[in-house]
Protein backbone atom coordinates (compact mmCIF):
# COMPACT_ATOMS: atom_id res chain seq x y z
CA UNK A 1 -34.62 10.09 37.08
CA UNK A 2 -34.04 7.72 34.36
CA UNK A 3 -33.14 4.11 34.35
CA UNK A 4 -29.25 3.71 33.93
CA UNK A 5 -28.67 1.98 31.01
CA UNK A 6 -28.06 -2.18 30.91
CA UNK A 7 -26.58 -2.53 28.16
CA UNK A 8 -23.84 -0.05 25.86
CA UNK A 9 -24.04 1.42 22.69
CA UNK A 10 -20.63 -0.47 21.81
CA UNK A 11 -21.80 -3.78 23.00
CA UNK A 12 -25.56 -2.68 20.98
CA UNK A 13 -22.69 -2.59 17.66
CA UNK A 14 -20.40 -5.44 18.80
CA UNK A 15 -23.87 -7.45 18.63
CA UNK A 16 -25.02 -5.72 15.51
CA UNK A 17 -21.63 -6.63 13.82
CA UNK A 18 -22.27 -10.05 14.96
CA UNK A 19 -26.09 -10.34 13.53
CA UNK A 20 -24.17 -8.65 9.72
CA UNK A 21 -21.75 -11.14 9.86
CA UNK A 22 -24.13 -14.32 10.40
CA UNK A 23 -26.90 -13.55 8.76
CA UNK A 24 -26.21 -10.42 6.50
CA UNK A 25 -27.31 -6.85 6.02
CA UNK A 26 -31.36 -8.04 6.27
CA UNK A 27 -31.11 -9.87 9.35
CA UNK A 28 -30.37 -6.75 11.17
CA UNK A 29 -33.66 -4.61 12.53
CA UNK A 30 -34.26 -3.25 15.51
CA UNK A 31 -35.80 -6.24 16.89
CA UNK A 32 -33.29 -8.53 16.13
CA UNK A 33 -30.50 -6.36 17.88
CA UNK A 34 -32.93 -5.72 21.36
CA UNK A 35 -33.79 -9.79 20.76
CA UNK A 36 -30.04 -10.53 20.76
CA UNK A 37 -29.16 -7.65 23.63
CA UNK A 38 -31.92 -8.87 25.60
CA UNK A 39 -33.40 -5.58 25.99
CA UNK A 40 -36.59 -4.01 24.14
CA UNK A 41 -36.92 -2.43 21.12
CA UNK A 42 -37.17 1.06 23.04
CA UNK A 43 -34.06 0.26 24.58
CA UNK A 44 -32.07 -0.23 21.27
CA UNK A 45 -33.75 3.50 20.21
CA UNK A 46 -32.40 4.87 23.06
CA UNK A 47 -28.93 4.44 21.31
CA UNK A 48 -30.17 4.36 17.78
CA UNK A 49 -33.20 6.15 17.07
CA UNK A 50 -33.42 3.76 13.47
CA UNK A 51 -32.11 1.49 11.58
CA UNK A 52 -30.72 3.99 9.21
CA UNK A 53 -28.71 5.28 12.60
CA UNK A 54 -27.67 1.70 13.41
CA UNK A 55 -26.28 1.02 10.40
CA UNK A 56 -24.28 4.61 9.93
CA UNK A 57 -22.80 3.87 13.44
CA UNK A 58 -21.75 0.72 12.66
CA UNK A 59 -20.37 1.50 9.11
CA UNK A 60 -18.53 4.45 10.84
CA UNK A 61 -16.62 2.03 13.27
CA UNK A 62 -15.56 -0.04 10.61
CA UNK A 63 -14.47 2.78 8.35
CA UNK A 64 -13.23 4.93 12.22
CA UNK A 65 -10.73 1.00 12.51
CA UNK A 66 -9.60 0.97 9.51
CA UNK A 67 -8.48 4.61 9.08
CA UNK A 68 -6.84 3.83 12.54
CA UNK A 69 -5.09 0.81 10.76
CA UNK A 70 -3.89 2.97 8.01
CA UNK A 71 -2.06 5.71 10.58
CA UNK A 72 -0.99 9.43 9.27
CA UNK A 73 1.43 8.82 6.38
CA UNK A 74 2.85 12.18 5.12
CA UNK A 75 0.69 13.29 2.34
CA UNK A 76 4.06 14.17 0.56
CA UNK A 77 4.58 10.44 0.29
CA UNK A 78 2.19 8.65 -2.16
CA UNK A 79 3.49 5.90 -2.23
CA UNK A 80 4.01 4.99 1.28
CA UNK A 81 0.33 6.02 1.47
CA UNK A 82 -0.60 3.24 -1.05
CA UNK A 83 1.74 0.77 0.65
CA UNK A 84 -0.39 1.41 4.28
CA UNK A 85 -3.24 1.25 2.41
CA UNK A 86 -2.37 -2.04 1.18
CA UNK A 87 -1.73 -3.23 4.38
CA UNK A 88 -4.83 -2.19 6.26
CA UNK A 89 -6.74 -3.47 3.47
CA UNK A 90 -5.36 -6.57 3.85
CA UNK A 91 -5.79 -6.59 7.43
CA UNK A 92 -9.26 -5.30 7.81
CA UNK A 93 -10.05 -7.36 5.25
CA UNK A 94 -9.71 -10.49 7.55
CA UNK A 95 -12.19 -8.97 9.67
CA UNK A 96 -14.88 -8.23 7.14
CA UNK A 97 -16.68 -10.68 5.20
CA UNK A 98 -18.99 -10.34 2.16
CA UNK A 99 -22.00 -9.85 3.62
CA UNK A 100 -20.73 -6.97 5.82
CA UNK A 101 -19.48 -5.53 2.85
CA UNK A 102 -23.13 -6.06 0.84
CA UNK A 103 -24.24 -3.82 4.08
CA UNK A 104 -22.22 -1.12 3.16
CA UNK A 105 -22.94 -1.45 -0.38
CA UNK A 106 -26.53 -1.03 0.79
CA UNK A 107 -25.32 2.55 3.06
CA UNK A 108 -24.60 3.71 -0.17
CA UNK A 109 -28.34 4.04 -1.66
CA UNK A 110 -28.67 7.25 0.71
CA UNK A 111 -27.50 10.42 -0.87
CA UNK A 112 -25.95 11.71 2.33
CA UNK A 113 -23.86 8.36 3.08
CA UNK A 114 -22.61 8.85 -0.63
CA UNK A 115 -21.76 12.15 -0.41
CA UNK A 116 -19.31 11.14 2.72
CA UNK A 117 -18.21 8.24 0.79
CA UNK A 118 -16.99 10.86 -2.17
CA UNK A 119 -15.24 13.09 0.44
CA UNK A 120 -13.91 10.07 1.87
CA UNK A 121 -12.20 9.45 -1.57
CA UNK A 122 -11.55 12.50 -2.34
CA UNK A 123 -9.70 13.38 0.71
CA UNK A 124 -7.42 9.75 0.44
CA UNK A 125 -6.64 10.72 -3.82
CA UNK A 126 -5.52 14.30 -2.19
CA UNK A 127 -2.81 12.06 -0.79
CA UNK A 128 -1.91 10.61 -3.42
CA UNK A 129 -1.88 14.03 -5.66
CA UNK A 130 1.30 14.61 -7.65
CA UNK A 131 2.48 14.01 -11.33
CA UNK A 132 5.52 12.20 -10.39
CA UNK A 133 5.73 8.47 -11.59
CA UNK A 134 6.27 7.54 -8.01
CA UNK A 135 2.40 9.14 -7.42
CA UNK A 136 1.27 7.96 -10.29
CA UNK A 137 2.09 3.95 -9.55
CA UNK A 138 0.61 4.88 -6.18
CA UNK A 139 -3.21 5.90 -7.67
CA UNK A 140 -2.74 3.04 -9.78
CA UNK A 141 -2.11 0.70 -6.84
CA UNK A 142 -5.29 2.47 -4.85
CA UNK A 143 -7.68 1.19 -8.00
CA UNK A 144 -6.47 -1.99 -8.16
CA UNK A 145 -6.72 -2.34 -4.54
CA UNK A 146 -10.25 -1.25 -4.71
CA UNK A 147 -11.30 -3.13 -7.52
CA UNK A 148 -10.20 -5.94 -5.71
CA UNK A 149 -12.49 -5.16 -2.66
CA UNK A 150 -15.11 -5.44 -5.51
CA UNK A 151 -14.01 -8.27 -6.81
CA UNK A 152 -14.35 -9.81 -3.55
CA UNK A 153 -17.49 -8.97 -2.39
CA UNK A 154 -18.38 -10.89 -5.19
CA UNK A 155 -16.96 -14.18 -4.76
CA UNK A 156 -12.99 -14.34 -6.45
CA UNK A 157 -11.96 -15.38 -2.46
CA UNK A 158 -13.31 -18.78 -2.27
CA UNK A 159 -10.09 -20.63 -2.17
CA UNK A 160 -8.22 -17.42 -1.07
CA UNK A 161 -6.97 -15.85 -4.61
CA UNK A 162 -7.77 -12.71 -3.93
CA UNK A 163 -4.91 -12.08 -1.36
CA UNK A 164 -2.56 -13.58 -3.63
CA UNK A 165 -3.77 -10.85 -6.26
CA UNK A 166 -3.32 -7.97 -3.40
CA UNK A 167 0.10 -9.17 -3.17
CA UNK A 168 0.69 -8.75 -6.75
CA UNK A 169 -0.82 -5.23 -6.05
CA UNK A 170 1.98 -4.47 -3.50
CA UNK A 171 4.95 -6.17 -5.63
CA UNK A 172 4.80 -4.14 -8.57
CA UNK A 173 3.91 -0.69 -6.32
CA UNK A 174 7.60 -1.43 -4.83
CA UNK A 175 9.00 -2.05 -8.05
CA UNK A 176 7.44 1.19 -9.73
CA UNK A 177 7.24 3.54 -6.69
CA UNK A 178 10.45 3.15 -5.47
CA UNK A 179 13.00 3.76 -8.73
C-alpha cells in the first residue's frame, strides 16, 4: 500500500506559481518546488513526472482561469466577445506579472505547446468570424489587446500606462462595435 500523499498537486502549483512569480521562469526545478513543499524530489514526480509537466500544468491553470474569467459569450456576438476579453485581460492581468508571462513565452519553444497555442487562437478568431464592421472592430480590438500583453511583458507598465492604453482599447471598440 502506498504512502497517502502530504502534500497536493494544487498546493505543488500554488507553490510553483509562487517560486515564477519571485524569482522567474529559471528559479523553478524540481528541487526548488520539493525544497519549498518540503517534500523530496520523488515526491514532486509523483505529481509531475518533469519539469516540462510542471510547467504545462501550471500554464494550463492560468490559461483554464482566465477562460473561466472570460465566460461563454455567444459566438454570434463579436463584439461582446472582444469586450469580455478585454475585461479578463485586464483582470488576469493583475494577477500575472512579467516574469510569469516570460514562462509562458518560454512553453512556447515546444512544438506541441505551440500547436495548442494556435488552436487556442484559432478557436477565439472563430468567435470573432464575420465581415460585418461590428466583427471587424472586434478582431481589431483582440490585436491590440494582445499586442499590448506584448508590450507589457516588456516593460511599457512601469508607472501603469499600459492599462490606460487597454482602456483606450475598450473606448473605441464601443464606439465602433456598437453603431
Amino acid at each position: 500500500m502506498g504512502r497517502t500523499p502530504t502534500i497536493s498537486r494544487e498546493a505543488l502549483l500554488d507553490l510553483a506559481d509562487e517560486i515564477v512569480r519571485q524569482g522567474g521562469g529559471g528559479a523553478l526545478t524540481i528541487g526548488a518546488l520539493a525544497q519549498a513543499a518540503g517534500i523530496s524530489k520523488g515526491g514532486v514526480q509523483y505529481s509531475f513526472a518533469s519539469k516540462d509537466a510542471l510547467v504545462r500544468a501550471l500554464i494550463d491553470r492560468w490559461t483554464d482561469r482566465f477562460d473561466a474569467l472570460l465566460g461563454d459569450p455567444a459566438p454570434a456576438d463579436p463584439v461582446d466577445f472582444a469586450l469580455r476579453y478585454i475585461e479578463a485581460t485586464r483582470v488576469s492581468q493583475q494577477a500575472m506579472n512579467a516574469k510569469m508571462a516570460a514562462l509562458l513565452v518560454s512553453y512556447l519553444e515546444d512544438p506541441a505547446n505551440l500547436q495548442a497555442t494556435r488552436d487556442w487562437y484559432h478557436a477565439t478568431f472563430a468567435r470573432l468570424a464575420g465581415d460585418s464592421p461590428e466583427a471587424q472592430a472586434a478582431r481589431v480590438a483582440f490585436l491590440a489587446v494582445e499586442g499590448l500583453f506584448l508590450m507589457r511583458i516588456n516593460g511599457i507598465d512601469a508607472e501603469g500606462g499600459w492599462t490606460r492604453l487597454l482602456d483606450d482599447v475598450e473606448a473605441v471598440l464601443r464606439r465602433l462595435g456598437r453603431p
